[in-house]
Protein backbone atom coordinates (compact mmCIF):
# COMPACT_ATOMS: atom_id res chain seq x y z
CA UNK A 1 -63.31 -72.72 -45.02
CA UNK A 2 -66.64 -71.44 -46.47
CA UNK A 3 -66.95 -71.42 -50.43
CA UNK A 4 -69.10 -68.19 -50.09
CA UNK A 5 -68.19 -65.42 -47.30
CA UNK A 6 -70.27 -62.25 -45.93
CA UNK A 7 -68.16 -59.40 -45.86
CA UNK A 8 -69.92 -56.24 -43.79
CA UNK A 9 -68.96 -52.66 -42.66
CA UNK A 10 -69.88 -50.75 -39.67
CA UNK A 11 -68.53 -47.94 -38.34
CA UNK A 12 -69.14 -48.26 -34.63
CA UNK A 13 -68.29 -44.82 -33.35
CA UNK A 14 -65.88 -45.51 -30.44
CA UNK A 15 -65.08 -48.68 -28.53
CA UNK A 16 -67.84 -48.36 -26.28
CA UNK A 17 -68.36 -49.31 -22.47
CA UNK A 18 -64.79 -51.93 -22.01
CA UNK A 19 -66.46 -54.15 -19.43
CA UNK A 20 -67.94 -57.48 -21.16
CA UNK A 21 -70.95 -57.99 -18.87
CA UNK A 22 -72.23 -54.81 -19.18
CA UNK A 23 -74.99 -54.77 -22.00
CA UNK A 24 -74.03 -51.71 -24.02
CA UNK A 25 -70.82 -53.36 -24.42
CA UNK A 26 -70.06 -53.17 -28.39
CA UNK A 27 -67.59 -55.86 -29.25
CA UNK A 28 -70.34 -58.31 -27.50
CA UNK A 29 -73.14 -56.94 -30.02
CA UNK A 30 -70.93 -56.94 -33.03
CA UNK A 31 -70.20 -60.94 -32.01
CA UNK A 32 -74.17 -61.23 -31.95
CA UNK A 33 -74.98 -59.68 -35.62
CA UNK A 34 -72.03 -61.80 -37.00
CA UNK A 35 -73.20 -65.15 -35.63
CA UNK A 36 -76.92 -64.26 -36.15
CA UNK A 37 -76.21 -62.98 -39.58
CA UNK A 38 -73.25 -65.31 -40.65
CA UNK A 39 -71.12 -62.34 -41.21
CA UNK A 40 -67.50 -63.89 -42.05
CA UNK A 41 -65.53 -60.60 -42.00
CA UNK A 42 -66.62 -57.48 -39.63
CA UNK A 43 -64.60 -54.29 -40.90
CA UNK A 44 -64.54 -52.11 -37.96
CA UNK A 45 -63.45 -59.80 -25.91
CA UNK A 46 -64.46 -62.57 -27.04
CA UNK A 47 -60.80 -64.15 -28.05
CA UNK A 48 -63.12 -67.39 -28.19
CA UNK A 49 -65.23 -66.53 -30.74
CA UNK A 50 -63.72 -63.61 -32.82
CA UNK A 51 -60.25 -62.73 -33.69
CA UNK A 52 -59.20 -59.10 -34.07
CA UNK A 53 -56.58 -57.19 -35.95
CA UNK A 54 -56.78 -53.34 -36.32
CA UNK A 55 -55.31 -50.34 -36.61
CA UNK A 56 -54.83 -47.27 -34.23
CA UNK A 57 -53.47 -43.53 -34.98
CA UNK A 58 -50.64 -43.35 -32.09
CA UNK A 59 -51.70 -41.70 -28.84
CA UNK A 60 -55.12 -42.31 -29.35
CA UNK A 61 -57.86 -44.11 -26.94
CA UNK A 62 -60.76 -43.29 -28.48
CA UNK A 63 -60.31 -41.73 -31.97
CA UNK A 64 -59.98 -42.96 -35.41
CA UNK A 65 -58.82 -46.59 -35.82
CA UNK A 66 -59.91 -49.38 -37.57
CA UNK A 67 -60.03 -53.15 -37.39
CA UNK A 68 -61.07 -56.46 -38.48
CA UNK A 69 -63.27 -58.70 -37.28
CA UNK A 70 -63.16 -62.50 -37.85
CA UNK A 71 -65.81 -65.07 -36.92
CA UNK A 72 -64.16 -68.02 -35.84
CA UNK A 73 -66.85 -70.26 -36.37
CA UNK A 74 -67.02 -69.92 -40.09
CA UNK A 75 -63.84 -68.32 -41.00
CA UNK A 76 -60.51 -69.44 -41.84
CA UNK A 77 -58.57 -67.31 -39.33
CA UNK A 78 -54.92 -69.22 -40.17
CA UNK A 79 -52.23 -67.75 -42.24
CA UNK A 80 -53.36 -64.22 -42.26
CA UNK A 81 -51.56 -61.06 -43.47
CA UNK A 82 -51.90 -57.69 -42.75
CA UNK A 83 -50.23 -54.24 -43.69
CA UNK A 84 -50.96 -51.39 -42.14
CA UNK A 85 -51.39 -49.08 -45.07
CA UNK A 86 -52.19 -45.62 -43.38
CA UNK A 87 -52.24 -45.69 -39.63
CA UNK A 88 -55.82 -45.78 -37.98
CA UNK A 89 -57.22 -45.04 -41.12
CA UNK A 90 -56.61 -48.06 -43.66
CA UNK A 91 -55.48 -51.88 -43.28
CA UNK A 92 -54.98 -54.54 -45.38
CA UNK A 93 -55.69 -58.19 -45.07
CA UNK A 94 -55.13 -61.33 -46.94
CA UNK A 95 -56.69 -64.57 -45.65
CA UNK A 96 -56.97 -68.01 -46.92
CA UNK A 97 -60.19 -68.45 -48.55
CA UNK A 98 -61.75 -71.28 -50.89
CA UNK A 99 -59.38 -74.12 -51.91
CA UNK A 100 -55.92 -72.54 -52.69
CA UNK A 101 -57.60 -69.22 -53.24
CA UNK A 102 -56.70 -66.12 -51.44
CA UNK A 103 -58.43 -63.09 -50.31
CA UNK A 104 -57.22 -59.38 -50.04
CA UNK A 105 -59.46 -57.06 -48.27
CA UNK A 106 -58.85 -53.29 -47.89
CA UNK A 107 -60.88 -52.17 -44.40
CA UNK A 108 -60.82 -48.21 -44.80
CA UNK A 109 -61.87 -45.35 -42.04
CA UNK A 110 -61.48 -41.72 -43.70
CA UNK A 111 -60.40 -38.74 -42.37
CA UNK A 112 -63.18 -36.72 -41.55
CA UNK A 113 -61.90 -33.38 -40.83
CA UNK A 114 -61.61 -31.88 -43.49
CA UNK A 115 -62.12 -32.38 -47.64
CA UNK A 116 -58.52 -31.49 -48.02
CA UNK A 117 -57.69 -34.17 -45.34
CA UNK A 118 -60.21 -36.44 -46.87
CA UNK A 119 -58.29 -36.23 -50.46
CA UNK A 120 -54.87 -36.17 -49.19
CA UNK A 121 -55.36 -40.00 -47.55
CA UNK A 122 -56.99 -41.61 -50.80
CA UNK A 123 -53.50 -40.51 -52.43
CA UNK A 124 -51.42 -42.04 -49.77
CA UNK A 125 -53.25 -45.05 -50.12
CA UNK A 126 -52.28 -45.25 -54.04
CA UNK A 127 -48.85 -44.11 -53.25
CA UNK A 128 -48.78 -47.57 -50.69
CA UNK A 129 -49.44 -49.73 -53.59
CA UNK A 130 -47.40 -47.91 -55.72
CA UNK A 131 -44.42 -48.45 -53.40
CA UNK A 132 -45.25 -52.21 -52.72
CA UNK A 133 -46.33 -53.91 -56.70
CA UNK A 134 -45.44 -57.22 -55.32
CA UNK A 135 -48.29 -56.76 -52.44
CA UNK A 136 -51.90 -58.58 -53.66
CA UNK A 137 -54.57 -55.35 -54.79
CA UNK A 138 -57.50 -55.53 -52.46
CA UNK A 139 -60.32 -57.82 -54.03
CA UNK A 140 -62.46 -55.70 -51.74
CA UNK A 141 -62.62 -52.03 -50.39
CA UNK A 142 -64.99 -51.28 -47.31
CA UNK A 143 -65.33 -49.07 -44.62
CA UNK A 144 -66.32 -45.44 -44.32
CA UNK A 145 -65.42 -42.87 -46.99
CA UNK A 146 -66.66 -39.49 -45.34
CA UNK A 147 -67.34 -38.38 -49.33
CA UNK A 148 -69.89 -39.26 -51.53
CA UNK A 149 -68.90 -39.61 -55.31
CA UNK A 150 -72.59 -38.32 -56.62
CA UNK A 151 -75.46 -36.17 -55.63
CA UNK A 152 -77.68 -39.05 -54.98
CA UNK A 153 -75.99 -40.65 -52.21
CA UNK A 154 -76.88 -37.05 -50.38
CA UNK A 155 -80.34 -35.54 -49.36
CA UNK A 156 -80.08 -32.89 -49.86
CA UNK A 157 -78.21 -33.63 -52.64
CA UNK A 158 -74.94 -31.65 -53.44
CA UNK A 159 -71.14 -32.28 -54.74
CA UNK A 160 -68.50 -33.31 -52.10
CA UNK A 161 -65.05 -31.08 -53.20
CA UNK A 162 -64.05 -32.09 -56.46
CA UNK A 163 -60.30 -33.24 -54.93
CA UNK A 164 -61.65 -35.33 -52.25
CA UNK A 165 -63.85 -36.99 -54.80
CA UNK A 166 -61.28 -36.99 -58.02
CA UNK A 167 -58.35 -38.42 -55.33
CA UNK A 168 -60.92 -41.02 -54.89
CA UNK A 169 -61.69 -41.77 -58.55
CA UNK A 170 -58.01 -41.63 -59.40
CA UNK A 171 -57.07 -44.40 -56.77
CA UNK A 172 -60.49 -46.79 -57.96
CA UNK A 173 -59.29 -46.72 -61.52
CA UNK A 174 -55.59 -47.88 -60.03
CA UNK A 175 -56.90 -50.46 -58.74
CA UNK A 176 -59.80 -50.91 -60.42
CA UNK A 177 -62.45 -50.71 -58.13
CA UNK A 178 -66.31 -50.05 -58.74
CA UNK A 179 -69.27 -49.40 -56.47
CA UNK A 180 -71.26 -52.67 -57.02
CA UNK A 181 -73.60 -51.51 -54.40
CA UNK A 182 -74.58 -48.32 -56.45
CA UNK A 183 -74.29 -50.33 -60.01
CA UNK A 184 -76.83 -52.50 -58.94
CA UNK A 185 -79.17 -49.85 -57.50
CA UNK A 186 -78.55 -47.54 -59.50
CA UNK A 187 -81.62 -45.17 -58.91
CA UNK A 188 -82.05 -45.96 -55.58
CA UNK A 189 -82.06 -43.42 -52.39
CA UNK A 190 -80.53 -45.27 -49.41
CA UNK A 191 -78.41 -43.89 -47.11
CA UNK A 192 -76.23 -45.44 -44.72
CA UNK A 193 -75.45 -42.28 -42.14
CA UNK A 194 -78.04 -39.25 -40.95
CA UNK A 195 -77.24 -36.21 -39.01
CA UNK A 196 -79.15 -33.16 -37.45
CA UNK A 197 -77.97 -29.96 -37.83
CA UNK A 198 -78.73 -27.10 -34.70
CA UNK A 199 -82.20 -26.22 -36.80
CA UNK A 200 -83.11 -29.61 -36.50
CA UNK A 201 -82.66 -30.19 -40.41
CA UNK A 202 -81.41 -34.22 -40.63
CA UNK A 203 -78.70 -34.82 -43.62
CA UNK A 204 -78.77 -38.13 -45.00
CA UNK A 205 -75.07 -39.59 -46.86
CA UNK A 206 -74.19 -42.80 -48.29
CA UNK A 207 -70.75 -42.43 -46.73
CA UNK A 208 -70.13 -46.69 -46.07
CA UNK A 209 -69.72 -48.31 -49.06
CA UNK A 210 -68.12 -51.15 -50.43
CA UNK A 211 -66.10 -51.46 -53.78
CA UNK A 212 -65.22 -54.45 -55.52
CA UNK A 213 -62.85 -55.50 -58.33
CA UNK A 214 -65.04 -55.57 -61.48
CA UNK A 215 -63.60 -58.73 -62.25
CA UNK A 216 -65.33 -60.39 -59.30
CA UNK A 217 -68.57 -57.95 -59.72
CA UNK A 218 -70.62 -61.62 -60.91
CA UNK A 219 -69.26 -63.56 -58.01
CA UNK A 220 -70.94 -61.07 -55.25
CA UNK A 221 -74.62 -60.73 -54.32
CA UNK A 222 -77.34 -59.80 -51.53
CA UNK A 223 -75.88 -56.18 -51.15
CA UNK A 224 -76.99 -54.62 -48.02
CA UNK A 225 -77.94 -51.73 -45.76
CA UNK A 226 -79.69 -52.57 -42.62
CA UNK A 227 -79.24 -51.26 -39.12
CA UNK A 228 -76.84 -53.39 -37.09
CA UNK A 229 -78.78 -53.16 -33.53
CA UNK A 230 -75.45 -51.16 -32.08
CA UNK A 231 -75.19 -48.26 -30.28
CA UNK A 232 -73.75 -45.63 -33.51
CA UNK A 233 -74.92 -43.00 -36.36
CA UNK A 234 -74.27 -45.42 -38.88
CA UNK A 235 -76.15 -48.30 -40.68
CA UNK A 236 -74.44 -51.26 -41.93
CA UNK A 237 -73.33 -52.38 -45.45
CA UNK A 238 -72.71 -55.92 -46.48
CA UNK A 239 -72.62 -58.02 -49.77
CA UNK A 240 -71.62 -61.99 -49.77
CA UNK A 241 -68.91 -63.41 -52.14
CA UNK A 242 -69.07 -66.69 -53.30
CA UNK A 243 -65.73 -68.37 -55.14
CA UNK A 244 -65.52 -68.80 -58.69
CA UNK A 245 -64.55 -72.33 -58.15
CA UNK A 246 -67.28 -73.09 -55.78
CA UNK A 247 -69.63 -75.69 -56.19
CA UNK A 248 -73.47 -75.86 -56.68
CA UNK A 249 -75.28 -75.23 -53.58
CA UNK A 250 -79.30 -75.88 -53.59
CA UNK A 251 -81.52 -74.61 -51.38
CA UNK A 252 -81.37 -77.55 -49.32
CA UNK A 253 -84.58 -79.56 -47.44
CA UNK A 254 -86.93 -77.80 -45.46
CA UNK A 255 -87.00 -78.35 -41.94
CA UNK A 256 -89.86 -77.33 -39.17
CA UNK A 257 -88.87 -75.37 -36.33
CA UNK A 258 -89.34 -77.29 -33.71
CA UNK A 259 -91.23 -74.65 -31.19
CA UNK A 260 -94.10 -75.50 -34.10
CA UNK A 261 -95.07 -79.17 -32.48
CA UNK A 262 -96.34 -76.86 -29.64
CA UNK A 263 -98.52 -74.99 -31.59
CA UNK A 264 -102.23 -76.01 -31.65
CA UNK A 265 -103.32 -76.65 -34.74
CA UNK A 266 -100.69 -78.87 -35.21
CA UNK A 267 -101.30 -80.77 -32.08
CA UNK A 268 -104.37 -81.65 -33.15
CA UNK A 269 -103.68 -82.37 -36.16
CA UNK A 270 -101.38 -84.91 -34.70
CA UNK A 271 -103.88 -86.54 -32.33
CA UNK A 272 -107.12 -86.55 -34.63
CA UNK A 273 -104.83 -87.69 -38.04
CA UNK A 274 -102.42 -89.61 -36.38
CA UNK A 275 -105.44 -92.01 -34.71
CA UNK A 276 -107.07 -92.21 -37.98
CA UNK A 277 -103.02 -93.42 -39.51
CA UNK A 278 -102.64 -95.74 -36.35
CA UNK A 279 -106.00 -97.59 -36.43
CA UNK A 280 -105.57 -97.91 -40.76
CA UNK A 281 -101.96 -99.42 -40.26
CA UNK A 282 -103.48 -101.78 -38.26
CA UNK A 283 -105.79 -102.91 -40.20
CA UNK A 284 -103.40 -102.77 -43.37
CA UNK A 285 -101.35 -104.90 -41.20
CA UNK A 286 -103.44 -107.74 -41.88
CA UNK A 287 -104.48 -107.58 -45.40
CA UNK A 288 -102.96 -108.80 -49.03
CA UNK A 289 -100.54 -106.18 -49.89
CA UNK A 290 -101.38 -103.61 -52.42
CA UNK A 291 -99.42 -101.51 -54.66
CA UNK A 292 -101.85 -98.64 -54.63
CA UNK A 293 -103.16 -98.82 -51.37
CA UNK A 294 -100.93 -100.18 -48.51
CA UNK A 295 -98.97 -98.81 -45.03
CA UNK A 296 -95.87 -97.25 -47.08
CA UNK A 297 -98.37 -95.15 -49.18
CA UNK A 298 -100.67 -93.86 -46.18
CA UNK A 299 -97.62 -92.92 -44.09
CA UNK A 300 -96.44 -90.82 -47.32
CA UNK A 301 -99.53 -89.20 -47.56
CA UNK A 302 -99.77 -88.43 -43.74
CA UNK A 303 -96.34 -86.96 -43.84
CA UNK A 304 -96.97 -84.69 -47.10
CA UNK A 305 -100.01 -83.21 -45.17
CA UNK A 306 -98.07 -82.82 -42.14
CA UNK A 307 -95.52 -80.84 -43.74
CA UNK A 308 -97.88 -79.16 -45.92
CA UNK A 309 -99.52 -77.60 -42.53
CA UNK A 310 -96.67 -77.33 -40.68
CA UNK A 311 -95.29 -74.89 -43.50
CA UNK A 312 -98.46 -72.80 -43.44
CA UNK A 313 -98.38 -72.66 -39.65
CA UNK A 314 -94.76 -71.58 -39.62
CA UNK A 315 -95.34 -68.54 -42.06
CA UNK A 316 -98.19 -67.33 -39.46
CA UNK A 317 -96.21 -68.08 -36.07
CA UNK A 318 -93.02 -66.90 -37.04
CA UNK A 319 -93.69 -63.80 -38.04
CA UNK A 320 -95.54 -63.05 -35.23
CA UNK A 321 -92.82 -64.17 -32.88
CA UNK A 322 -90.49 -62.65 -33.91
CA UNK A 323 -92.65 -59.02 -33.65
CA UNK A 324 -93.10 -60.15 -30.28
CA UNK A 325 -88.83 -60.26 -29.85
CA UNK A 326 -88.54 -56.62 -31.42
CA UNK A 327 -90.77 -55.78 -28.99
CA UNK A 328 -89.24 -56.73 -25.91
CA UNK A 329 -85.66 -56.05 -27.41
CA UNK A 330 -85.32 -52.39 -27.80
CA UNK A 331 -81.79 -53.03 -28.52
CA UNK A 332 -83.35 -55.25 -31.92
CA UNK A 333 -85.33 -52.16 -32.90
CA UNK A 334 -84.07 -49.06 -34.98
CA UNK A 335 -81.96 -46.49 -33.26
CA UNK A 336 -83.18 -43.03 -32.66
CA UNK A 337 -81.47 -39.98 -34.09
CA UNK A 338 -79.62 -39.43 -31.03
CA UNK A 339 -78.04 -35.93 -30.65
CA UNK A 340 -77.40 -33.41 -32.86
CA UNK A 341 -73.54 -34.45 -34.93
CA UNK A 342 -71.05 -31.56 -35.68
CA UNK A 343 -69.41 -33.46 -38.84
CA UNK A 344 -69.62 -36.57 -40.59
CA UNK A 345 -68.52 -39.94 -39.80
């Protein structure tokens, strides 16, 4: 099991098209962000490479719901518990994590209908842990809140209803919950979901967030928003966690891609410099040895060029390969507005 985990949200509006060779199929993007991004945990088939457990309101195909998505690859996916805390709307999950360590994760989808509606499940979700103490408090809280606790989060900015917001407030403080996304930006204007009204006026909300225990607000960091390359309204939002316990991880050694031996600066580089290296080893070869000057040191000095050039070519190819992907991979580039939304989330 991982020391350090990426947990991410995504609301991605509906299952999608079932069939798993056809290319809008969702479950088969949401396995492609999670390998390519090394997402651990997907709040939200490939029974070979993720494992699902979710939660549905009853007599429902295509409504509501939400679920968990684990990456088999680099997640522990053994001894798990979950409780369904509000049908289709909120689930819990406890997994083994680091060591001994465990991890509680609250996935949450809420009602959208209504701010009365909205207010009414953020109780019932405090009344669950109030009926079960001897059940672990989430670590984490993720998914998407259809309220926004401040203007800012909003453009235009307003206030959401003051009981949708104060429910909310009441059931972060029980568990004690804060917005790390927001405390570490706190100025910022990013939003993570964007209507158009009939007049063709776009709203912007920050309605997918993630809360964390403040006790654990040290251990998390590279808080995101970024568009997941899936067919919905919403962008996604995703922080890693590292354990407490956790040991020291450098950045580790470079390595070249190896696509770069084909580019052609460094093939000539290779054929001019490594002739020049050949015929001097040769001739080393047959000489007293000398501490300054002698095969071990000119092989050294050939490599540290190498790799100094084949760092500089990487920053300039790279780049412009991977324009060249986004270009031929509309489903890589940023969604469009799509059509005019009725109501949030």
């Amino acid at each position: 099991m991982y020391s350090r985990v990426n947990q991410s949200s995504l609301n991605i509006r509906g299952h999608g098209v079932i069939n798993p060779d056809n290319p809008d199929n969702k479950w088969l993007h949401a396995r492609q962000i999670m390998n390519q991004k090394a997402i651990g945990i997907l709040v939200q088939v490939h029974g070979a490479y993720l494992k699902i457990y979710f939660s549905r309101l009853p007599n429902t195909a295509n409504a509501a719901g939400i679920a968990f998505a684990l990456n088999k690859q680099i997640t522990n996916t053994e001894n798990i518990q979950t409780y369904e805390v509000v049908a289709g709307h909120a689930l819990l999950m406890e997994i083994d994590w680091h060591n001994n360590e465990r991890l509680s994760i609250l996935g949450i989808y809420a009602p959208n209908a209504s701010m009365q509606d909205n207010a009414v499940f953020w109780t019932k979700v405090q009344e669950f842990f109030n009926r079960n103490p001897r059940i672990r408090k989430p670590d984490l809280m993720l998914g998407d809140c259809n309220v926004v606790e401040e203007p800012i989060d909003r453009l235009p900015m307003r206030n959401d209803a003051n009981g949708a917001v104060d429910a909310l407030d009441d059931l972060k403080l029980a568990l004690r919950l804060e917005d790390g996304w927001r405390n570490t930006y706190p100025n910022t204007l990013q939003y993570t979901f964007m209507r158009t009204t009939r007049d063709q006026t776009k709203h912007h909300a920050r309605l997918d967030r993630i809360y964390n225990k403040t006790s654990i607000s040290d251990q998390l960091f590279e808080w995101k928003i970024e568009s997941p390359g899936i067919k919905t309204d919403h962008d996604m939002v995703s922080v890693r966690y590292t354990s407490e316990s956790a040991p020291m991880i450098g950045r580790g050694r470079w390595v070249m891609p190896p696509h770069i031996l084909y580019n052609g600066v460094i093939k000539e580089f290779i054929d001019v410099e490594g002739l020049k290296l050949e015929e001097t080893l040769e001739t080393l070869q047959n000489q007293e040895w000398n501490a300054d000057d002698n095969m071990q040191t000119k092989w050294m000095h050939f490599q540290s060029r190498f790799t100094t050039l084949a760092r500089e070519r990487t920053k300039i190819v790279v780049p412009r390969l991977e324009k060249e992907i986004r270009k031929n991979s509309p489903s890589l580039n940023r969604r469009g507005t799509g059509p005019p939304a009725k109501r949030e989330g």
